[in-house]
N, C-alpha and C. Protein backbone atom coordinates (compact mmCIF):
# COMPACT_ATOMS: atom_id res chain seq x y z
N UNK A 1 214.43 -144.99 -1.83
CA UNK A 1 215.39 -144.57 -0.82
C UNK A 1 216.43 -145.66 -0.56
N UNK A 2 216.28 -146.80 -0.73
CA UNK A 2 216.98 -147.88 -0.52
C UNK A 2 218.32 -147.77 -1.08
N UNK A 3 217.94 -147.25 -2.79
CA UNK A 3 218.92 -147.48 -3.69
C UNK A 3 219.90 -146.22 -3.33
N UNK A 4 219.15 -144.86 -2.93
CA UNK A 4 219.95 -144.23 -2.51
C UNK A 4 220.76 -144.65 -1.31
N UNK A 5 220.23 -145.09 -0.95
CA UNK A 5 221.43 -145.77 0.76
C UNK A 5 222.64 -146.61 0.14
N UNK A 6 222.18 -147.48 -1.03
CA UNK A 6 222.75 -148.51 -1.63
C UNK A 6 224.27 -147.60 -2.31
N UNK A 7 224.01 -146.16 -3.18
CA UNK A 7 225.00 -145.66 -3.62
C UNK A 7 225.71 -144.70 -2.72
N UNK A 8 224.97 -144.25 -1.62
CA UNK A 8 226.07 -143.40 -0.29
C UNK A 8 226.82 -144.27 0.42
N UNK A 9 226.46 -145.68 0.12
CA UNK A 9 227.47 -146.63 0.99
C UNK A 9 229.25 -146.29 0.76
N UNK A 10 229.17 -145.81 -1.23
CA UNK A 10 230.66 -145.49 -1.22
C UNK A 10 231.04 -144.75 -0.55
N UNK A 11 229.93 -143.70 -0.29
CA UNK A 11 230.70 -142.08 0.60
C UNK A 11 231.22 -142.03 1.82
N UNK A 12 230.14 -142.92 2.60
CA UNK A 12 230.12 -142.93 3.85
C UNK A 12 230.53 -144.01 4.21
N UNK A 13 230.96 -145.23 3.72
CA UNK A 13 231.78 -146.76 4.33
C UNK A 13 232.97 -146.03 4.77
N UNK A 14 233.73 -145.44 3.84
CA UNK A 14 235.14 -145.10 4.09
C UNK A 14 235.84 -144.30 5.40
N UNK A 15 234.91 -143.64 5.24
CA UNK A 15 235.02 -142.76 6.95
C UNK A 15 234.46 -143.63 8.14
N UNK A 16 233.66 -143.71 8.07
CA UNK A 16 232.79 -144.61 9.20
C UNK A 16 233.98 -145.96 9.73
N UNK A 17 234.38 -146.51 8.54
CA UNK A 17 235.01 -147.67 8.90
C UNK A 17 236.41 -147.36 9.66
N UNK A 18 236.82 -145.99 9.74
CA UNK A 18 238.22 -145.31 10.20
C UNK A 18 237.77 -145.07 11.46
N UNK A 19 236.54 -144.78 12.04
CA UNK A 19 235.98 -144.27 13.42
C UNK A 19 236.79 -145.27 14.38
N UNK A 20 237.26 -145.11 15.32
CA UNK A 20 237.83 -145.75 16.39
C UNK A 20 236.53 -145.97 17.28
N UNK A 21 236.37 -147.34 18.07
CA UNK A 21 235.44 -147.63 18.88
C UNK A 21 234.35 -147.95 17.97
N UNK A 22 234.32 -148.44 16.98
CA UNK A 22 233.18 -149.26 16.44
C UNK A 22 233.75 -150.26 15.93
N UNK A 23 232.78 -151.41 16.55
CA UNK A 23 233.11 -152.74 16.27
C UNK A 23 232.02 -153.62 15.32
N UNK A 24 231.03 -153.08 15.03
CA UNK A 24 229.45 -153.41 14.50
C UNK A 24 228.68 -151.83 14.25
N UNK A 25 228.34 -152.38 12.61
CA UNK A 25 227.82 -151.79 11.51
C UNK A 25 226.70 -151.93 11.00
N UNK A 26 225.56 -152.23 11.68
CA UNK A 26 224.61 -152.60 10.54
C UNK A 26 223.51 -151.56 10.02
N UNK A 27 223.40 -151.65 8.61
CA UNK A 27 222.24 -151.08 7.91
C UNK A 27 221.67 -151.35 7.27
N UNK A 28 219.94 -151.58 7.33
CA UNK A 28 218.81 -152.07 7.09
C UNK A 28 217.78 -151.32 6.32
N UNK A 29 217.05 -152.15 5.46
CA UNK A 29 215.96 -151.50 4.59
C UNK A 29 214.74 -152.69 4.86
N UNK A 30 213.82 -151.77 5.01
CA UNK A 30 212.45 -152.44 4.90
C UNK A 30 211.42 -151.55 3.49
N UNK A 31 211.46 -152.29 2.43
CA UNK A 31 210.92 -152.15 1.32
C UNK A 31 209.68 -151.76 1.19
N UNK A 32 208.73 -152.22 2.08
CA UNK A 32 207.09 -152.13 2.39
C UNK A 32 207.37 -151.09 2.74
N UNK A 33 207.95 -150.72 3.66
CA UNK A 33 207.60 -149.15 4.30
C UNK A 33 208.25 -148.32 3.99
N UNK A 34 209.55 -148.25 3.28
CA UNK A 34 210.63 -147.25 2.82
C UNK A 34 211.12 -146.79 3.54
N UNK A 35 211.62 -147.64 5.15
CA UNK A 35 212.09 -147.39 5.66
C UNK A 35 213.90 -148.40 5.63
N UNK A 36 214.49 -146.98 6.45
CA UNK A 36 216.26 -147.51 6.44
C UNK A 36 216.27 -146.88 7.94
N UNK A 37 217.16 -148.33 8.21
CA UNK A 37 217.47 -148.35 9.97
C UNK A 37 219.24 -148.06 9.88
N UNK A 38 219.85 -147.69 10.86
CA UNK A 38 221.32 -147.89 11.17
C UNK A 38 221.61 -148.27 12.51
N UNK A 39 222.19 -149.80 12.61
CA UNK A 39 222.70 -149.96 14.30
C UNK A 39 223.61 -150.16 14.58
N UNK A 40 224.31 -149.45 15.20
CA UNK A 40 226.09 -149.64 15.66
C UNK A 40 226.05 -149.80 17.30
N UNK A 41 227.08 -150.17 16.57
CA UNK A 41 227.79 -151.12 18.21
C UNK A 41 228.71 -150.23 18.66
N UNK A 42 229.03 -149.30 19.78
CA UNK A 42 230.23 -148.18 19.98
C UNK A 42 230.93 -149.05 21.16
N UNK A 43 232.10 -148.48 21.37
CA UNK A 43 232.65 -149.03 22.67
C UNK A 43 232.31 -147.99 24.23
N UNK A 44 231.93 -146.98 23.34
CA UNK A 44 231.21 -145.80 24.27
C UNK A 44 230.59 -144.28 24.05
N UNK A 45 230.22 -143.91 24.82
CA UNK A 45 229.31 -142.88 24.08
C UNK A 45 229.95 -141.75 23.15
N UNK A 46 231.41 -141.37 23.67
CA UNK A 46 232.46 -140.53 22.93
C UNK A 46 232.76 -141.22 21.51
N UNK A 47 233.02 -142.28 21.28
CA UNK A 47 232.94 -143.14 20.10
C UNK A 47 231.42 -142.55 19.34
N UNK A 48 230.15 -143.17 20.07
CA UNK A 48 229.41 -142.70 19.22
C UNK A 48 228.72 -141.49 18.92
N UNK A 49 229.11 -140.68 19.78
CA UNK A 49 228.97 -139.38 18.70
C UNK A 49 229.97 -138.58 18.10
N UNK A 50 230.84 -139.31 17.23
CA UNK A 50 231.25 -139.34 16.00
C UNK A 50 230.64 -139.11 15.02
N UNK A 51 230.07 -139.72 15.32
CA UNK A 51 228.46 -139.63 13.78
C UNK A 51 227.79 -138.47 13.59
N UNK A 52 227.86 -138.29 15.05
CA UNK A 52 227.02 -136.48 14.83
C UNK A 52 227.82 -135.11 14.34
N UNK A 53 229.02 -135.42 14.32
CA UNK A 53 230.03 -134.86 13.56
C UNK A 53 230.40 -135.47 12.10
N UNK A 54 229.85 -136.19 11.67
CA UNK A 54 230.51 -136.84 10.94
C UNK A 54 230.24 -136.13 9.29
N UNK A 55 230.79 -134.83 8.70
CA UNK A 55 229.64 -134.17 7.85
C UNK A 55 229.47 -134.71 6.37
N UNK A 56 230.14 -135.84 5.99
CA UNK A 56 228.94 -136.51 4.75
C UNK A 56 228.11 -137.17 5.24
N UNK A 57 227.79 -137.95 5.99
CA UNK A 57 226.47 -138.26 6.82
C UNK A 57 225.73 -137.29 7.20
N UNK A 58 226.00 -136.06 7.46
CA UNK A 58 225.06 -134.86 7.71
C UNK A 58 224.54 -134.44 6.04
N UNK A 59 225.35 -134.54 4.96
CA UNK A 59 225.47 -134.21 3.86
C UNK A 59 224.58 -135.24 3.09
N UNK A 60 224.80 -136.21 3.40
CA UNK A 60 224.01 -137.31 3.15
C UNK A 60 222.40 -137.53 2.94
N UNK A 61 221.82 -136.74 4.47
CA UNK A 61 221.00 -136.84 5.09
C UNK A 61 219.95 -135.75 3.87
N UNK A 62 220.30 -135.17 3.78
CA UNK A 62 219.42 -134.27 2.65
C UNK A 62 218.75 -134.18 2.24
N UNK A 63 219.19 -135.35 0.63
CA UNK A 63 218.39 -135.78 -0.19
C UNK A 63 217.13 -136.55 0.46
N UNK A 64 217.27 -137.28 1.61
CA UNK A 64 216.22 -137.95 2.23
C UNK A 64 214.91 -137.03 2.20
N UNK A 65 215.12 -135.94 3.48
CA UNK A 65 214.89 -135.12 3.65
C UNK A 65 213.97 -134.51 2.81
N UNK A 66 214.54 -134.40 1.26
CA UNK A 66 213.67 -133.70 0.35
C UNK A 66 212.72 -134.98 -0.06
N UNK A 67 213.16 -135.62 -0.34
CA UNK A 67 212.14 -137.46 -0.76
C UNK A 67 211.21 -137.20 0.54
N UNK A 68 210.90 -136.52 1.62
CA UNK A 68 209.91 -136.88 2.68
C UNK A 68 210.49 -137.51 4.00
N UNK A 69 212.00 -137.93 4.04
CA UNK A 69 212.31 -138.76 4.75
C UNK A 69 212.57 -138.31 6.06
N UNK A 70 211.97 -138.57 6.55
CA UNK A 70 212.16 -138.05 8.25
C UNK A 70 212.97 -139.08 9.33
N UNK A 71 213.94 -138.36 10.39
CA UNK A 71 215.07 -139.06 11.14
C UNK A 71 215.22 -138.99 12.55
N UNK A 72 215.08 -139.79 13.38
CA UNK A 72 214.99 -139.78 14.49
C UNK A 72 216.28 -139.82 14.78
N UNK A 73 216.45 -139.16 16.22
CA UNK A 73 217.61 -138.65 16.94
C UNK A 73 218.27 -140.29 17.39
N UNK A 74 219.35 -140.36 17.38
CA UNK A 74 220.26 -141.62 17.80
C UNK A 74 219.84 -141.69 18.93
N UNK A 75 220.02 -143.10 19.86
CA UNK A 75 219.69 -143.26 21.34
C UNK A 75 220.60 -143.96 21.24
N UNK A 76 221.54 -143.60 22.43
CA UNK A 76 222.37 -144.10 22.82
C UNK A 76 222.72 -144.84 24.28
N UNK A 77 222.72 -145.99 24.02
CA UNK A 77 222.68 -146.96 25.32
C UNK A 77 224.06 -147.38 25.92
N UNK A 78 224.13 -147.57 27.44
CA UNK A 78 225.57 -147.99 27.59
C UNK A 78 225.44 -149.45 28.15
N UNK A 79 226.40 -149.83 27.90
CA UNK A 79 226.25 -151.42 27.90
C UNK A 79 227.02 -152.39 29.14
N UNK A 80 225.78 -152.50 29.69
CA UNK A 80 226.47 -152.92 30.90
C UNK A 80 226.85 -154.69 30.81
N UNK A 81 226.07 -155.67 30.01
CA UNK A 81 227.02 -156.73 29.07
C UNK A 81 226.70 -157.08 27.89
N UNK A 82 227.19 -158.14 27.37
CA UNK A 82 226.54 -158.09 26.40
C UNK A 82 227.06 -159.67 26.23
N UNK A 83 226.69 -160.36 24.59
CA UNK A 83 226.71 -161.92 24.61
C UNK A 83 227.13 -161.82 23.49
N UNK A 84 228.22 -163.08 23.36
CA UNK A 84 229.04 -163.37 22.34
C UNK A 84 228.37 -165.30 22.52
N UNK A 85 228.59 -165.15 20.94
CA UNK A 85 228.42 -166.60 20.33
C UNK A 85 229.18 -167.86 21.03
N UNK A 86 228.62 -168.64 21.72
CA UNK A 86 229.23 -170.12 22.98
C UNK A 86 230.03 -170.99 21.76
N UNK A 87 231.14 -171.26 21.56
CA UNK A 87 232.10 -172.28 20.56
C UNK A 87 231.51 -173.53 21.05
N UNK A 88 230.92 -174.41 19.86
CA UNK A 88 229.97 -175.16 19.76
C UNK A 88 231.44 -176.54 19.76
N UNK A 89 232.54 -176.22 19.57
CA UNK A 89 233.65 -177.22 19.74
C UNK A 89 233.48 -178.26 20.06
């Protein structure tokens, strides 16, 4: 499943990266378990459900699907602050 994540990156970077209100992207594989994580950073909740519209990511989701792969619903948190890196200057 990895490698499949590895070749939808072309499909799905391109759109994703056009989404307005995302500032942080990350996606993760854990090999032992065959599991793949996704964590984004939105500027708010209208930003992030984008994704749930988003239909090659729905399109995407499929093939998993048939491999066994099962997907938990997004949780979406609002962010009351958050921490940026102190300039070590």
């Amino acid at each position: 499943m990895r490698q499949m994540m590895i070749e939808d990156e072309k499909v799905l970077r391109p759109g994703i990266e056009t989404m307005l209100g995302l500032p942080v992207s990350n996606i993760g594989a854990v090999e032992t378990t065959s599991s793949l994580t996704n964590v984004s950073l939105w500027v708010d909740l209208d930003a992030a459900k984008q994704l749930d519209r988003f239909q090659p990511m729905l399109d995407a989701g499929k093939p998993y699907v048939a491999k066994g792969a099962t997907f938990e619903r997004p949780i979406n948190y609002t962010t009351p602050w958050q921490l940026q890196p102190v300039s070590k200057i």
